[in-house]
Protein backbone atom coordinates (compact mmCIF):
# COMPACT_ATOMS: atom_id res chain seq x y z
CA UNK A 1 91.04 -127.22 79.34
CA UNK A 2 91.67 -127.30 83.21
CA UNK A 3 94.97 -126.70 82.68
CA UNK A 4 95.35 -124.29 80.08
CA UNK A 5 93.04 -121.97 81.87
CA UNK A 6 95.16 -122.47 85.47
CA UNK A 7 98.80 -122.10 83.85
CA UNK A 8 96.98 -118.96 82.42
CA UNK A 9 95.99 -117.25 85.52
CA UNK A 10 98.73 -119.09 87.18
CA UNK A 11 101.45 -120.37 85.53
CA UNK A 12 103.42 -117.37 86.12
CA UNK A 13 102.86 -117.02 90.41
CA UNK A 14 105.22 -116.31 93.46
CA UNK A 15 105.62 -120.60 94.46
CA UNK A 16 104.94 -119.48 98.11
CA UNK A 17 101.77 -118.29 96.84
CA UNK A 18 98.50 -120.53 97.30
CA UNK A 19 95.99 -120.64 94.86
CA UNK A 20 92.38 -121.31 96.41
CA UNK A 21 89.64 -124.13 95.10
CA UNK A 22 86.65 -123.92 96.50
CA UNK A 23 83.89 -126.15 95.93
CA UNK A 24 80.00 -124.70 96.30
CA UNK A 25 78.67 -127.95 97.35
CA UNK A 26 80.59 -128.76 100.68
CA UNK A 27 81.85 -125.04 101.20
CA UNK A 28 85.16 -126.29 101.38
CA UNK A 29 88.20 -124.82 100.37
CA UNK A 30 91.58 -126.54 99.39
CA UNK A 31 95.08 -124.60 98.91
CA UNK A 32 97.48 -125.30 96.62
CA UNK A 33 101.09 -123.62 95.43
CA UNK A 34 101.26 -125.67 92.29
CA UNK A 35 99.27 -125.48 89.42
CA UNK A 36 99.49 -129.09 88.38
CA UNK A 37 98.54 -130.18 92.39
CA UNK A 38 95.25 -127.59 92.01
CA UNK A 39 94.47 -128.27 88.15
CA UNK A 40 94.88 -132.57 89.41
CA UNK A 41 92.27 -131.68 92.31
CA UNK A 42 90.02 -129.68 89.73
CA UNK A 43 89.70 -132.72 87.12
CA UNK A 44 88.75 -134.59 90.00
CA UNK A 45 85.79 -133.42 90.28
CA UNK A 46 84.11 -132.40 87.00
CA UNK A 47 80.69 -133.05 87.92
CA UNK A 48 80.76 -129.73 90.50
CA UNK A 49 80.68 -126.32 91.29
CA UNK A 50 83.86 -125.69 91.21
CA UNK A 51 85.77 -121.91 91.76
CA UNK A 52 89.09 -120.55 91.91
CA UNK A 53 89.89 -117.53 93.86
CA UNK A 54 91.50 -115.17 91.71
CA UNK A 55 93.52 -113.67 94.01
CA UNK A 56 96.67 -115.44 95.80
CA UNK A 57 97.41 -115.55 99.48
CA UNK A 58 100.60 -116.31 101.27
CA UNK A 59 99.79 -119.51 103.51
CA UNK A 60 97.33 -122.41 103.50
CA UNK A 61 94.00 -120.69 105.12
CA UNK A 62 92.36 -124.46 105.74
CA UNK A 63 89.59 -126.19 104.44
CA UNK A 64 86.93 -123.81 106.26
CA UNK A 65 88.02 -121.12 105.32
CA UNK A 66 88.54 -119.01 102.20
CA UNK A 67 90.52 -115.37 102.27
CA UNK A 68 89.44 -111.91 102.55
CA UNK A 69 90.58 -108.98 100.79
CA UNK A 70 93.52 -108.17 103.34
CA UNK A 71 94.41 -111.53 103.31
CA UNK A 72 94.94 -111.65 99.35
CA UNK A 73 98.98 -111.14 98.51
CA UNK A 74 98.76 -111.24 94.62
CA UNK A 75 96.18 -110.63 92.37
CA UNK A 76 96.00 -112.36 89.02
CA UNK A 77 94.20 -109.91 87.35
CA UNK A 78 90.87 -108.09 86.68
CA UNK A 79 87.69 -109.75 86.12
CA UNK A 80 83.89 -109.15 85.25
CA UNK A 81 80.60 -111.43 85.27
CA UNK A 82 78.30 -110.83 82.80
CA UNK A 83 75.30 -112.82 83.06
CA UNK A 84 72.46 -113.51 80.45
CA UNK A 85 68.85 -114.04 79.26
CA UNK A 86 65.88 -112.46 80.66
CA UNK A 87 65.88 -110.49 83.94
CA UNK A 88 66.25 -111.26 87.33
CA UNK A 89 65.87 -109.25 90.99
CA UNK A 90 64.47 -106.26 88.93
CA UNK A 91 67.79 -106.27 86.77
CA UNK A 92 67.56 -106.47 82.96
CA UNK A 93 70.47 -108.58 81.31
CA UNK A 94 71.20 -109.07 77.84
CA UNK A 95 70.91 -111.82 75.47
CA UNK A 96 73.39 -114.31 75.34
CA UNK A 97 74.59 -112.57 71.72
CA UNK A 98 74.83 -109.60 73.37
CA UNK A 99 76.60 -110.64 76.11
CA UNK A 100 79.30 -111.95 74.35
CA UNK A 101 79.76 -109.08 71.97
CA UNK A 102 79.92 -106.23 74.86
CA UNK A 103 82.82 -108.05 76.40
CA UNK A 104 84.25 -108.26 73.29
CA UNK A 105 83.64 -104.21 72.83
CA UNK A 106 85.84 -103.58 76.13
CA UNK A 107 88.39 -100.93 75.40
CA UNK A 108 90.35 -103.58 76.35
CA UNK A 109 90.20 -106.99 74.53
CA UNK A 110 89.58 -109.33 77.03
CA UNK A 111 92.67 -112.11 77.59
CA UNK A 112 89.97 -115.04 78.38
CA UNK A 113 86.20 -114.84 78.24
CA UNK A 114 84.53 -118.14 79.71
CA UNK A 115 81.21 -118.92 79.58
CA UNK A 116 79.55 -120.64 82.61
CA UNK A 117 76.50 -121.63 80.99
CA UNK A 118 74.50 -118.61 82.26
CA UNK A 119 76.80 -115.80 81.84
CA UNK A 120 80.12 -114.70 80.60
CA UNK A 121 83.44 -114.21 82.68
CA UNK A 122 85.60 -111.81 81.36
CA UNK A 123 89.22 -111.65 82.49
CA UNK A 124 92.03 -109.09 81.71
CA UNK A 125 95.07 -111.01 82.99
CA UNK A 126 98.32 -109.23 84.26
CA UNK A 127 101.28 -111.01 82.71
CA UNK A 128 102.49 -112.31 86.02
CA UNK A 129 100.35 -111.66 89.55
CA UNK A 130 100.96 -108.63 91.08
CA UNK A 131 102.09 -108.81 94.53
CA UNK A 132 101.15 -106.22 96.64
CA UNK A 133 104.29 -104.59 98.09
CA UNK A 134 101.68 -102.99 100.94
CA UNK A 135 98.22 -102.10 102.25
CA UNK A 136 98.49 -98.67 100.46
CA UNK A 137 99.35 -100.71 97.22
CA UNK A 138 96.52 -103.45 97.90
CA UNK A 139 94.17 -100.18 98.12
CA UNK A 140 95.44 -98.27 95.11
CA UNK A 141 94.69 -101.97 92.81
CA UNK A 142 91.51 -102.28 94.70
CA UNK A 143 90.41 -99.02 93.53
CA UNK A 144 91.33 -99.72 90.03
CA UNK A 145 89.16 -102.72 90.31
CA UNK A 146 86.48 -100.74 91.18
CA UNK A 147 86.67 -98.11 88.72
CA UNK A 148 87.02 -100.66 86.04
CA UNK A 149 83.78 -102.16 87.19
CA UNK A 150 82.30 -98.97 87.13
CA UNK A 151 83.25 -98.14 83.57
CA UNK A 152 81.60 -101.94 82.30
CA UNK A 153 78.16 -100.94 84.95
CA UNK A 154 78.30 -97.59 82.70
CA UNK A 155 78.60 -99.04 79.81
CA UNK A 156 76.19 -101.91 80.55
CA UNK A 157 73.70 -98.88 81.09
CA UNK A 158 74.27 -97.40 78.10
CA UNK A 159 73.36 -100.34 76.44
CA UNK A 160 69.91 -100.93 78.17
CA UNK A 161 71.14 -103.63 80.73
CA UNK A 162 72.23 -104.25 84.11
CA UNK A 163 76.17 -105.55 84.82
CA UNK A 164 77.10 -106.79 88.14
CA UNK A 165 79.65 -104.65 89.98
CA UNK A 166 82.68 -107.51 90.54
CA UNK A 167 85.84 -106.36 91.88
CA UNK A 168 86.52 -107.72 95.28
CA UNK A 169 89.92 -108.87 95.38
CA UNK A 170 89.07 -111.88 97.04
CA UNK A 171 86.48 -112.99 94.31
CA UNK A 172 86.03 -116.59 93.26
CA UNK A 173 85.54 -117.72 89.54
CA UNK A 174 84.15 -120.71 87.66
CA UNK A 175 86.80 -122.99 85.88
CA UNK A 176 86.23 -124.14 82.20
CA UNK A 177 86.73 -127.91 81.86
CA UNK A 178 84.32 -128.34 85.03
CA UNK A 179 80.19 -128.03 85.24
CA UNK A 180 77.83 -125.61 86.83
CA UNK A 181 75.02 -127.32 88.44
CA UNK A 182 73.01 -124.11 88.99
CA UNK A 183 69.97 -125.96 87.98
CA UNK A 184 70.02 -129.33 88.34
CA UNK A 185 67.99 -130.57 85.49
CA UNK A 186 70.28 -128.33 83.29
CA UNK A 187 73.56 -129.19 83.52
CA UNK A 188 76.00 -127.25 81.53
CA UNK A 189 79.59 -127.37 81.11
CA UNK A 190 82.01 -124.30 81.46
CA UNK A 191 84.37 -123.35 78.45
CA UNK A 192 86.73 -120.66 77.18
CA UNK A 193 84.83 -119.23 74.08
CA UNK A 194 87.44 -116.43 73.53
CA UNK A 195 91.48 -116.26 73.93
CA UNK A 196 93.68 -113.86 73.87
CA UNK A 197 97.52 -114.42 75.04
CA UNK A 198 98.18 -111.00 73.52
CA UNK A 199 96.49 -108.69 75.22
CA UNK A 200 97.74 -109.55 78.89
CA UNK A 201 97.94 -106.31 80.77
CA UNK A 202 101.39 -104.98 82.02
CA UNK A 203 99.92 -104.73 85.31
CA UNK A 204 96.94 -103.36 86.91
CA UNK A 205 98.52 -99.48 86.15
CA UNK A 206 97.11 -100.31 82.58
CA UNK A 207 93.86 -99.53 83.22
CA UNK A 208 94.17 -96.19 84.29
CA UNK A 209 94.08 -94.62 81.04
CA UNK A 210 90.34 -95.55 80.59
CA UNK A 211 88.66 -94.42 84.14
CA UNK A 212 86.76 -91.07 83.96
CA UNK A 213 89.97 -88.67 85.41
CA UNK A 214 92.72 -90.66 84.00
């Protein structure tokens, strides 16, 4: 599962990209600019929290260190966590049924949605990264991210629950095959529910058609 889910996001990068693992545990990061070398490191360690950074930079930033937005070269993709059950910080979310079937009502089918246990990833993959040819470029996908986070909040809304504004380019994800050890005396494994090679998105551009002035 490990590796279907990297050569997904991945399979398809710039090889002088680096894709980041990060582990929540020791805060450490590890680079990587193959996906069998990251996906090996990943099934390594299947009893922790365990994220990728869906966005690619262009060196090695070190174990201490993961990347920030200006540092990100390539982005894989857009991305949204939807979390269930109950309500938390004076948010509502939805039920774990509904959860599932508001991704699924996108007005754009999702390529992967993974469940972490405790919420639902969504991800609408580009067909290959896109590499930022500039700043101006990096700002112009940026601001698709947010606007596409802004349409699932409204939505959310609409609906009669709170969805967490995700965009940041340099955002890190959970990764089926491993565990999420949120609660320690609940241990749940992470898993693609949903998959969709089909609807990969041209590139971020694709989007446009569905934000409020596009």
């Amino acid at each position: 599962m490990v590796r279907r889910f990297m050569m997904a996001l991945f399979g398809n990068k710039d090889p002088a990209h680096y894709i980041l693992c990060w582990t929540l545990l020791e805060h450490k990061s590890a680079w990587f600019d193959t996906v069998d070398a990251a996906s090996s490191y990943i099934e390594q360690l299947p009893e922790q929290d365990i994220y990728i950074g869906a966005g690619l930079t262009a060196e090695d930033r070190g174990q201490h260190k993961r990347a920030t937005e200006n540092e990100i070269a390539a982005l894989v993709g857009f991305y949204a966590d939807i979390d269930f059950g109950g309500s938390a910080k004076g948010k509502v979310r939805p039920s774990q049924q509904e959860a599932l079937g508001f991704c699924r009502s996108m007005p754009l089918l999702p390529t992967l949605i993974v469940c972490t246990g405790h919420g639902y990833h969504a991800w609408w993959l580009f067909k290959e990264p896109h590499t930022f040819e500039d700043d101006e470029d990096r700002k112009h996908v940026k601001a698709l991210a947010r606007g596409w986070a802004s349409l699932l909040q409204a939505k959310g809304k609409a609906a009669g629950f709170d969805v967490d504004s995700v965009y940041d380019l340099a955002r890190v994800m959970r990764v089926p095959g491993t565990t999420n050890c949120k609660d320690p005396k609940e241990k749940v494994q992470v898993s693609v529910v949903s998959e969709d090679a089909g609807s990969c998105l041209s590139g971020p551009d694709d989007v446009l058609q569905f934000m409020p002035d596009g």
